[in-house]
PDB file of N, CA and C in Angstrom:
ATOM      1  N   UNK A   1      -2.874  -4.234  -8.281  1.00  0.00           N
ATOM      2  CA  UNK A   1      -1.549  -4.572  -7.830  1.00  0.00           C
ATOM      3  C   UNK A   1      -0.971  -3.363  -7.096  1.00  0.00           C
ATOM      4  N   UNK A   2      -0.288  -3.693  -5.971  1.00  0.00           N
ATOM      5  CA  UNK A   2       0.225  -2.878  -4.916  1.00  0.00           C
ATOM      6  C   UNK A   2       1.991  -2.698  -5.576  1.00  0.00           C
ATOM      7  N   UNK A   3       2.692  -1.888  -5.941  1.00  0.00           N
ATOM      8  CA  UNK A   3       4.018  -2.098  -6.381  1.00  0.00           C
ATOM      9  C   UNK A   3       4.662  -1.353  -5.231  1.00  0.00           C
ATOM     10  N   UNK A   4       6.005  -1.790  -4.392  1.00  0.00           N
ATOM     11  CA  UNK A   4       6.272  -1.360  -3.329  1.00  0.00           C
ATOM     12  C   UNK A   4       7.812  -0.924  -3.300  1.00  0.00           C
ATOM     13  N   UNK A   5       8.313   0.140  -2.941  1.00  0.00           N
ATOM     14  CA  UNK A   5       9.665   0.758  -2.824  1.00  0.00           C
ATOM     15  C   UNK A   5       9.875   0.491  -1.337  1.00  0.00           C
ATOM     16  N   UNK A   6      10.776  -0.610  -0.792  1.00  0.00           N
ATOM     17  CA  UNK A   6      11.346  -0.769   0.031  1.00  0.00           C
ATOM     18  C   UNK A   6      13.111  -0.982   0.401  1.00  0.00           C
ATOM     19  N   UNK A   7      13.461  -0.103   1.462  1.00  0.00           N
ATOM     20  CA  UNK A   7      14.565  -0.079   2.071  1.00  0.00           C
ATOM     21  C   UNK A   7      15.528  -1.182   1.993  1.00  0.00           C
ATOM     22  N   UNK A   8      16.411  -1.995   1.781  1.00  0.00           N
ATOM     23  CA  UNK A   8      16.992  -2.980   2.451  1.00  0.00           C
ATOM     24  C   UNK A   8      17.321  -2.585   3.797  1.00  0.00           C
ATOM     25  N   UNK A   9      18.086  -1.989   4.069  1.00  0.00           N
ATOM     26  CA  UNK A   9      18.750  -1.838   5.112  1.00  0.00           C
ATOM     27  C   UNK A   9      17.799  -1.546   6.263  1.00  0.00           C
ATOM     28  N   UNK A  10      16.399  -0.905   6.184  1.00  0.00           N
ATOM     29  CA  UNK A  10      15.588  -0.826   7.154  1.00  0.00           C
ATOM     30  C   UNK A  10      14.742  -2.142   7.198  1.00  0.00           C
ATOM     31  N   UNK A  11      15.403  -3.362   7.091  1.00  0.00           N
ATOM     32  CA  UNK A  11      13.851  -4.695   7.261  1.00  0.00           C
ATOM     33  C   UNK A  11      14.571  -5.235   7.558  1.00  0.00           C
ATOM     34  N   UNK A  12      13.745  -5.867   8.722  1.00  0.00           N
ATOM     35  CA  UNK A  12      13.992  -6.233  10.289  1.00  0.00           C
ATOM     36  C   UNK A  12      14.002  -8.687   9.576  1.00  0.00           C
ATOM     37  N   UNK A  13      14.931  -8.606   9.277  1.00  0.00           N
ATOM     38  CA  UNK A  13      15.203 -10.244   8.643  1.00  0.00           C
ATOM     39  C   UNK A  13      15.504 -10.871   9.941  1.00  0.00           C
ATOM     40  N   UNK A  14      14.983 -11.750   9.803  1.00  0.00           N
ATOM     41  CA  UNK A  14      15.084 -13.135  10.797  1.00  0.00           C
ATOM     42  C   UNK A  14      15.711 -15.012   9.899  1.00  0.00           C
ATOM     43  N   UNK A  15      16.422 -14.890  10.951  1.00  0.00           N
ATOM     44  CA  UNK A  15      16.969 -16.324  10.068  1.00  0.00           C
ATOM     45  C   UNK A  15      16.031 -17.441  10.673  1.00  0.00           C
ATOM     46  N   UNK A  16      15.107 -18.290   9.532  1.00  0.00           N
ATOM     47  CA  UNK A  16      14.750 -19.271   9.967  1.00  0.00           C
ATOM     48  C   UNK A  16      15.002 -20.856  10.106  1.00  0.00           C
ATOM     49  N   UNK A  17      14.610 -22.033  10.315  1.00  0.00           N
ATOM     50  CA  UNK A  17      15.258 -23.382  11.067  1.00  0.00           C
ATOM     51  C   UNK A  17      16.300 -23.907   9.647  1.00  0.00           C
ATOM     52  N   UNK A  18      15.296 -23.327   8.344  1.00  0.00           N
ATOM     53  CA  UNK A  18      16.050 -23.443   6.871  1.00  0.00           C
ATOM     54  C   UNK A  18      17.552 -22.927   6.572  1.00  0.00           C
ATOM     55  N   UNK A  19      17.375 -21.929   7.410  1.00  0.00           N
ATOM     56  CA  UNK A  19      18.753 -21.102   7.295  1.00  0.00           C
ATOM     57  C   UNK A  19      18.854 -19.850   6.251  1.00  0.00           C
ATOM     58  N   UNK A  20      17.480 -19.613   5.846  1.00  0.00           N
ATOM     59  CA  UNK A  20      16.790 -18.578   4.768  1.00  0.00           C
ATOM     60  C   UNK A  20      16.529 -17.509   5.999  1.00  0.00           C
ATOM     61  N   UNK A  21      16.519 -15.646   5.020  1.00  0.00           N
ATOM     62  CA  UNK A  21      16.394 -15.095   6.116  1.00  0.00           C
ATOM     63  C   UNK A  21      14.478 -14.809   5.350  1.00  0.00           C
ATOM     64  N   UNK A  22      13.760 -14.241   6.671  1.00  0.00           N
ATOM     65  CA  UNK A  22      12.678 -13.552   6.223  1.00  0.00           C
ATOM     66  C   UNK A  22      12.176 -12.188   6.883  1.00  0.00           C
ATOM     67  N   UNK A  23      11.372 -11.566   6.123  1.00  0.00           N
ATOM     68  CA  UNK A  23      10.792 -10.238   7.278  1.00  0.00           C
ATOM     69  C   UNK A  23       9.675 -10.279   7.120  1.00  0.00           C
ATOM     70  N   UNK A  24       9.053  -9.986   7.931  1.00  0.00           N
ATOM     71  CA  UNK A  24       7.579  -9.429   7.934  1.00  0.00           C
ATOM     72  C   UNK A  24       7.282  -8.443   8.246  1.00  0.00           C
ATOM     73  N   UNK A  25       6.408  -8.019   7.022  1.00  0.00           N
ATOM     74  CA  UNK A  25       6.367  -6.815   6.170  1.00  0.00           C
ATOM     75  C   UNK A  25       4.938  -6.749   6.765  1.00  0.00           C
ATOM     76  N   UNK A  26       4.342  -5.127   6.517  1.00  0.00           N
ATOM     77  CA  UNK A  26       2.602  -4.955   6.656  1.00  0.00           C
ATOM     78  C   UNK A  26       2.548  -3.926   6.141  1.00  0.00           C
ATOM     79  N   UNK A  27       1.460  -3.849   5.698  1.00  0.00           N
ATOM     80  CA  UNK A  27       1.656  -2.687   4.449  1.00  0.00           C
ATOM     81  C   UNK A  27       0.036  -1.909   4.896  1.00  0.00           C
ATOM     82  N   UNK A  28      -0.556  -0.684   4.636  1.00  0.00           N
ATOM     83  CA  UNK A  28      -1.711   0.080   4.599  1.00  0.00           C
ATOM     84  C   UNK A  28      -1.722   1.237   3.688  1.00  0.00           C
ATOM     85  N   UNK A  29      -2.702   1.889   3.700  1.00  0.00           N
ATOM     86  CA  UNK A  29      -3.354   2.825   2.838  1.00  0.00           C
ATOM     87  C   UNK A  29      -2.474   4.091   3.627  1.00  0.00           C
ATOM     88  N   UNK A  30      -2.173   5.045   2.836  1.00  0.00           N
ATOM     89  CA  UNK A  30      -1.765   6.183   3.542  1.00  0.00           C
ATOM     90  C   UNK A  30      -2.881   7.454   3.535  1.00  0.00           C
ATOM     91  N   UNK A  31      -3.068   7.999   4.331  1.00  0.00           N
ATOM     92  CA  UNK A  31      -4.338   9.051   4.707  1.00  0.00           C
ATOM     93  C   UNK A  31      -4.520  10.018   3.682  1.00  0.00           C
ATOM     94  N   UNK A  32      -2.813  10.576   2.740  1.00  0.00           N
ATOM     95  CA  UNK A  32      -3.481  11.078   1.922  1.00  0.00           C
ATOM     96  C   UNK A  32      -2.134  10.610   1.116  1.00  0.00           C
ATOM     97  N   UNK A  33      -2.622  10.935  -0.730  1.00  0.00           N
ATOM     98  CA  UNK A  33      -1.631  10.540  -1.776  1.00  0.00           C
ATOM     99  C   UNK A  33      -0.232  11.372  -1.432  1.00  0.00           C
ATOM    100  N   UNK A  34       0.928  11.266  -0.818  1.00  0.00           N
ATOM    101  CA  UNK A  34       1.757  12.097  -1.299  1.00  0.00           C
ATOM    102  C   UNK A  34       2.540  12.474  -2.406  1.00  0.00           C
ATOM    103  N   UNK A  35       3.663  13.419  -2.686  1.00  0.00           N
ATOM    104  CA  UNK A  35       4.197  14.091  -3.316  1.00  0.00           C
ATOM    105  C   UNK A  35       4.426  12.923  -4.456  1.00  0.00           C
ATOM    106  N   UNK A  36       4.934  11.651  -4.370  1.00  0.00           N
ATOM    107  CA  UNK A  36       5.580  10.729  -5.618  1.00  0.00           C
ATOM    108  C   UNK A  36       3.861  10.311  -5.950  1.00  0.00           C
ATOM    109  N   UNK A  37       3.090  10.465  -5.419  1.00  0.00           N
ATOM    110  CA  UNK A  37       1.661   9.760  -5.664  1.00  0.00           C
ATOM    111  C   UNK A  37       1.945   8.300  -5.071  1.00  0.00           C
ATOM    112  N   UNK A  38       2.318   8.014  -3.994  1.00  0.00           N
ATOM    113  CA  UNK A  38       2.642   6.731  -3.170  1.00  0.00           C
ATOM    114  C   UNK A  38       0.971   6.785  -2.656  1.00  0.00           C
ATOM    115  N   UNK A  39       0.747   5.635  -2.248  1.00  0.00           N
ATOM    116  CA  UNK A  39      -0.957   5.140  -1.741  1.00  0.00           C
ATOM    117  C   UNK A  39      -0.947   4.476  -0.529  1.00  0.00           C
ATOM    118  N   UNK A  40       0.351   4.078  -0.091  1.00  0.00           N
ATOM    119  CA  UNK A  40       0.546   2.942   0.871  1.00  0.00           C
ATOM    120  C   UNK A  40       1.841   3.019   1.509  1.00  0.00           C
ATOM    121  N   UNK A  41       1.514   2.724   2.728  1.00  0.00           N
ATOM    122  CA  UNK A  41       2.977   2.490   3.232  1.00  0.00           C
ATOM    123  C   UNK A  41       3.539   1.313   4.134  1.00  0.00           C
ATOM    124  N   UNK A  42       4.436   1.076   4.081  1.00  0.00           N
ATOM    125  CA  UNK A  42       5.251  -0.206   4.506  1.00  0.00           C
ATOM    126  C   UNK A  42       6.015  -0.054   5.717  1.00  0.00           C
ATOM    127  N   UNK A  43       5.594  -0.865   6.812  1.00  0.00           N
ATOM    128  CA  UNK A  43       6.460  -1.265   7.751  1.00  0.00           C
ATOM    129  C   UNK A  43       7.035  -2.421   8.815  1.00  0.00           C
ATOM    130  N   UNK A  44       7.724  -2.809   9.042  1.00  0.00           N
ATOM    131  CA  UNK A  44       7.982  -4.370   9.880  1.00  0.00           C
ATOM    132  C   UNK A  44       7.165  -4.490  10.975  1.00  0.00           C
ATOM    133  N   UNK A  45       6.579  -5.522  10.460  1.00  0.00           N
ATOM    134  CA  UNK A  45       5.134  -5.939  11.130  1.00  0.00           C
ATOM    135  C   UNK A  45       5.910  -6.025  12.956  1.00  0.00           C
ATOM    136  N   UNK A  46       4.498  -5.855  13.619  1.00  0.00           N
ATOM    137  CA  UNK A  46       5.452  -5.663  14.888  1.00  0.00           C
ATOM    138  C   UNK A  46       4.652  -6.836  15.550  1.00  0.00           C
ATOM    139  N   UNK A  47       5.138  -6.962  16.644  1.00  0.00           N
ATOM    140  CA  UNK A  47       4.448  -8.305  17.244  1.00  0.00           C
ATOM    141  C   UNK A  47       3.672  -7.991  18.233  1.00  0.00           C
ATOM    142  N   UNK A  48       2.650  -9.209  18.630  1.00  0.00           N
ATOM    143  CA  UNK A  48       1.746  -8.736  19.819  1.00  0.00           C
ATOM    144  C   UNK A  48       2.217  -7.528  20.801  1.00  0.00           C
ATOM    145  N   UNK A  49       2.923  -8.307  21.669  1.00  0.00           N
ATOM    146  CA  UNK A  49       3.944  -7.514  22.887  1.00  0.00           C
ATOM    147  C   UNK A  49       3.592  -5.696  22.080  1.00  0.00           C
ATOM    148  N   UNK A  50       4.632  -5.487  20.719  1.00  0.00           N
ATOM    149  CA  UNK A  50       4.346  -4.417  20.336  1.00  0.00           C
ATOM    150  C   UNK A  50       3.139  -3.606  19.902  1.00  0.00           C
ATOM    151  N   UNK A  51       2.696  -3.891  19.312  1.00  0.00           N
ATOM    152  CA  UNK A  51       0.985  -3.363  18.797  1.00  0.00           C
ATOM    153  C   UNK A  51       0.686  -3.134  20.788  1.00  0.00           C
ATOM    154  N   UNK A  52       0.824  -4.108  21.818  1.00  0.00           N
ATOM    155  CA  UNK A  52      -0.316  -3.712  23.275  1.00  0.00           C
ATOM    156  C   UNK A  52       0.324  -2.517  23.608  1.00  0.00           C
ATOM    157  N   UNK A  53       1.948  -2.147  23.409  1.00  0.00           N
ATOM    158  CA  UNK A  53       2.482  -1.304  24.574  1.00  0.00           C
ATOM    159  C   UNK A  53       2.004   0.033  23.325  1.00  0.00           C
ATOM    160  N   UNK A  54       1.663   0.023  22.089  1.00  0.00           N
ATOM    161  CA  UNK A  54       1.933   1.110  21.559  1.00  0.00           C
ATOM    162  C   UNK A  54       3.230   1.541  20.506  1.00  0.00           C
ATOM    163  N   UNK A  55       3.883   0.293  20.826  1.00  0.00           N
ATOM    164  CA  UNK A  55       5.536   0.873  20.211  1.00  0.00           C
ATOM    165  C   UNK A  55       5.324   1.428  18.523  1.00  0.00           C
ATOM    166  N   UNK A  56       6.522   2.287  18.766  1.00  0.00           N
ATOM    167  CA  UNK A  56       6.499   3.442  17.330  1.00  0.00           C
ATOM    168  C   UNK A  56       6.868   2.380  16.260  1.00  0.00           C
ATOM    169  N   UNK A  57       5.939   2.410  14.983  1.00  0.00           N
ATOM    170  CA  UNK A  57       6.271   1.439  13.765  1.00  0.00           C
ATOM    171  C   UNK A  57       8.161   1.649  13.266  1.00  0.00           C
ATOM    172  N   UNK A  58       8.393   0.936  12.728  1.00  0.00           N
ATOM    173  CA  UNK A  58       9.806   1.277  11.919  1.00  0.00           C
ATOM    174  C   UNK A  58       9.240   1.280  10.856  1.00  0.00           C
ATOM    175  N   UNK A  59       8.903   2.418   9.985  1.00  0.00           N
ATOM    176  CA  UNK A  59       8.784   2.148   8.607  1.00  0.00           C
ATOM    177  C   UNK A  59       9.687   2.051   7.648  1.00  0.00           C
ATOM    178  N   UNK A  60       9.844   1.341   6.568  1.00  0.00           N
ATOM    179  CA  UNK A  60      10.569   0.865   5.463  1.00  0.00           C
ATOM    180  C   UNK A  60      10.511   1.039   4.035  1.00  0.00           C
ATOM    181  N   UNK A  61       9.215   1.905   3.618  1.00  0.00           N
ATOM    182  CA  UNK A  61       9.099   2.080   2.536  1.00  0.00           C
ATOM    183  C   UNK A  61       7.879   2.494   2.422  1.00  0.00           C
ATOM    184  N   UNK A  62       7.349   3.057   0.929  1.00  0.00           N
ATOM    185  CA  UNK A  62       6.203   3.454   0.514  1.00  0.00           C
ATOM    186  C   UNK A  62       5.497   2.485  -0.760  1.00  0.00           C
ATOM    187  N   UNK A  63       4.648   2.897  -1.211  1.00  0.00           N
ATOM    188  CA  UNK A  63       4.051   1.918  -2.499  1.00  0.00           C
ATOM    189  C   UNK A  63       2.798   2.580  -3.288  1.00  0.00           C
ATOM    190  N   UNK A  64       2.663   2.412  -4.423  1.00  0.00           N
ATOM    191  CA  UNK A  64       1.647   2.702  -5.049  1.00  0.00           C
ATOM    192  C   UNK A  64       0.324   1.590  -5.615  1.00  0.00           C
ATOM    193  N   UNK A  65      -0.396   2.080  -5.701  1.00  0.00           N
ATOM    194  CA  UNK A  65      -1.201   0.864  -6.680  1.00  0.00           C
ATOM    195  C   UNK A  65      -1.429   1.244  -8.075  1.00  0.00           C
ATOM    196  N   UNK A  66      -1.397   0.532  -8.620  1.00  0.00           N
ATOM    197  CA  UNK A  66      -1.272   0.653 -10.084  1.00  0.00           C
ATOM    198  C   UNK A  66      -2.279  -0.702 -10.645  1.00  0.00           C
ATOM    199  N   UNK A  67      -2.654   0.100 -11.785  1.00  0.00           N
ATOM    200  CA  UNK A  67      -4.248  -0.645 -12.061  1.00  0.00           C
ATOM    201  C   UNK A  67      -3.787  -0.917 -14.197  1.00  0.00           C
ATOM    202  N   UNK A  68      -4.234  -2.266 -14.514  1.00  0.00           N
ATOM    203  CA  UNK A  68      -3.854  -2.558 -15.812  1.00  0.00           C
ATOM    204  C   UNK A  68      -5.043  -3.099 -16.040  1.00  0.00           C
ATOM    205  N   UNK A  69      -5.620  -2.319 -18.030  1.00  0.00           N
ATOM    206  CA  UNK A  69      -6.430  -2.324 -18.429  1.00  0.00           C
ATOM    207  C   UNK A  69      -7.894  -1.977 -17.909  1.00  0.00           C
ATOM    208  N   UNK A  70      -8.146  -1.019 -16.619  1.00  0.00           N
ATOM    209  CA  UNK A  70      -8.913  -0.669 -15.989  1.00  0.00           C
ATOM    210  C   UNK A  70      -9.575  -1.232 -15.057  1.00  0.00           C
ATOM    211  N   UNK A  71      -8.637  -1.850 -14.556  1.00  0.00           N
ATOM    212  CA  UNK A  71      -9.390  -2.907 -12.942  1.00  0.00           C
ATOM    213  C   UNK A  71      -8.291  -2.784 -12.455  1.00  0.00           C
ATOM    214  N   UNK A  72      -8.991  -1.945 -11.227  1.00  0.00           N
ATOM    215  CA  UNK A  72      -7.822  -1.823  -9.854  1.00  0.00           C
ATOM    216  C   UNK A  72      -7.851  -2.678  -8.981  1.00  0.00           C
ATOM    217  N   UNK A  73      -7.100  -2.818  -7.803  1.00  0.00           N
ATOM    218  CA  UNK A  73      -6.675  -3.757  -6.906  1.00  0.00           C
ATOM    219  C   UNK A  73      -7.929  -4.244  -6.665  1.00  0.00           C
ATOM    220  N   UNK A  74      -8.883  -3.820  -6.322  1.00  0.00           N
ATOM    221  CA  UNK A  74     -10.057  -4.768  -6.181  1.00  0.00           C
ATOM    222  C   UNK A  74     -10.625  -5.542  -6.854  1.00  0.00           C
ATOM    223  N   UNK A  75     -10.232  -5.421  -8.054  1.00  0.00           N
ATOM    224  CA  UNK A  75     -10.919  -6.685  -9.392  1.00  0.00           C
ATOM    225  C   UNK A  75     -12.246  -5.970 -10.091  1.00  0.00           C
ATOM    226  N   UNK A  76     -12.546  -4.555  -9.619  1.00  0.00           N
ATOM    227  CA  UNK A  76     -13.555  -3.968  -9.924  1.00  0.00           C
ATOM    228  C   UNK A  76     -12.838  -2.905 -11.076  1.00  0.00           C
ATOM    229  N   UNK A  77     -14.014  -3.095 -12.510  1.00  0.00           N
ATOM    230  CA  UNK A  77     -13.924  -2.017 -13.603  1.00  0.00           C
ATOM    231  C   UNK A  77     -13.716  -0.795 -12.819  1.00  0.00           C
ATOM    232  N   UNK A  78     -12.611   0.122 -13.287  1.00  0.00           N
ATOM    233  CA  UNK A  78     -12.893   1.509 -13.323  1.00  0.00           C
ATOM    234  C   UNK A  78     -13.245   2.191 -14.866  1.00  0.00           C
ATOM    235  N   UNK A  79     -14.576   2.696 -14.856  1.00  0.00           N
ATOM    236  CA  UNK A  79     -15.321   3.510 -15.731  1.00  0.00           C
ATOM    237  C   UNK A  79     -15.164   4.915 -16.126  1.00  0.00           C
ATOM    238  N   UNK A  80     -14.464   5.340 -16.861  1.00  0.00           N
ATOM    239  CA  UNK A  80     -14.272   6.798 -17.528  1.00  0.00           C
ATOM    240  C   UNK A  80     -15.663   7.730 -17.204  1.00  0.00           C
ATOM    241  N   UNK A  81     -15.686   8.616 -16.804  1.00  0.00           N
ATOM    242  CA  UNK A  81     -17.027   9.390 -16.926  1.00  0.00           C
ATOM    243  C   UNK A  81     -16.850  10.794 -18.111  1.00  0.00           C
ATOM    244  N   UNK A  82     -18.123  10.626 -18.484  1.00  0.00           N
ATOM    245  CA  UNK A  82     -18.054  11.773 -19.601  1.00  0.00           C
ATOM    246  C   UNK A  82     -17.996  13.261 -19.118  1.00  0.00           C
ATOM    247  N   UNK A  83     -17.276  14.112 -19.029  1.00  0.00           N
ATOM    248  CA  UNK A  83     -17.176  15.639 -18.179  1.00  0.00           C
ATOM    249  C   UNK A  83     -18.156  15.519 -18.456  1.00  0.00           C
ATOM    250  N   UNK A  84     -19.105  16.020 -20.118  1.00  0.00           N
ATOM    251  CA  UNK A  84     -20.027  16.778 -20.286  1.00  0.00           C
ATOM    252  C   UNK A  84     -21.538  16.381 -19.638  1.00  0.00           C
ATOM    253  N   UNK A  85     -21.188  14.977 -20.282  1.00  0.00           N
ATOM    254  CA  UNK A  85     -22.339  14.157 -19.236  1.00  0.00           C
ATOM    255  C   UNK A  85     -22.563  14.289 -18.096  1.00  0.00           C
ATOM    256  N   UNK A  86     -21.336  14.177 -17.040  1.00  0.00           N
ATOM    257  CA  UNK A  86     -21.999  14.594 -15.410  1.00  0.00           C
ATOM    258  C   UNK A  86     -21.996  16.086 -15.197  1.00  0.00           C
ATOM    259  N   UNK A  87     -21.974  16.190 -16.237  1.00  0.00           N
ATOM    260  CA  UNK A  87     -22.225  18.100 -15.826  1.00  0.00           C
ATOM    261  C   UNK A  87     -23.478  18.818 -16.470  1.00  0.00           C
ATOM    262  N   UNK A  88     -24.317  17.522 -17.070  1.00  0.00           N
ATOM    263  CA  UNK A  88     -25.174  18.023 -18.062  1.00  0.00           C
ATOM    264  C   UNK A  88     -26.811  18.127 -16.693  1.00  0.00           C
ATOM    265  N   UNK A  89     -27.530  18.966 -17.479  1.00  0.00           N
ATOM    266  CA  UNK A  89     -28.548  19.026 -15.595  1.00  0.00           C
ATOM    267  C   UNK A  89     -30.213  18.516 -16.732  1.00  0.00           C
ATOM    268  N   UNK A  90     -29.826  18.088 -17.399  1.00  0.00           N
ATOM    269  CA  UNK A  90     -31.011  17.950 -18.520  1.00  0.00           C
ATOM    270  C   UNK A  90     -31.807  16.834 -18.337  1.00  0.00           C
ATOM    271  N   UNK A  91     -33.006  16.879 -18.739  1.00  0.00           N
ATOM    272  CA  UNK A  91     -33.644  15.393 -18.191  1.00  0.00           C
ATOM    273  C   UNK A  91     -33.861  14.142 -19.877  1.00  0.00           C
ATOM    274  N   UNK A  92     -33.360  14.629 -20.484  1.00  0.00           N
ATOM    275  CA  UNK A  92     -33.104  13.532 -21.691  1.00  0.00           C
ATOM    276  C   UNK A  92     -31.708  13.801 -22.238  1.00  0.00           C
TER     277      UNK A  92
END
């Protein structure tokens, strides 16, 4: 699970034919963990037109992933390793 800290005031809402507003959101991996340990970051998805010319993202927020009972976002076990064990150079 991705848990996400986002802005109100920075997301770009559109009213639709319902009369509900919505945004579209896009979210990625960030290159490295920063300072809060955030993993991801959030910004209003941009549209064709934008992504061809290049235009600068508006970002809106950051996010972490957070993993319960030892399976992270991928559905894959994460396995404890023993220090001594991967440090051991022994052949039994």
């Amino acid at each position: 699970m991705i848990v996400l800290n986002i802005c109100k005031e920075e997301i770009n809402c559109k009213e639709a034919k319902n009369g509900k507003h919505y945004a579209n959101i896009a979210t990625d991996y960030l290159k490295e963990i920063d300072e809060n340990s955030n993993t991801h970051t959030v910004w209003n998805n941009q549209t064709k037109e934008e992504r061809a010319e290049k235009a600068k993202k508006n970002y809106c927020g950051r996010g972490k992933e957070v993993a319960f009972n030892g399976v992270n976002a991928t559905g894959k076990k994460e396995f404890a390793v023993n220090q001594q064990e991967s440090e051991d150079d022994l052949p039994f």
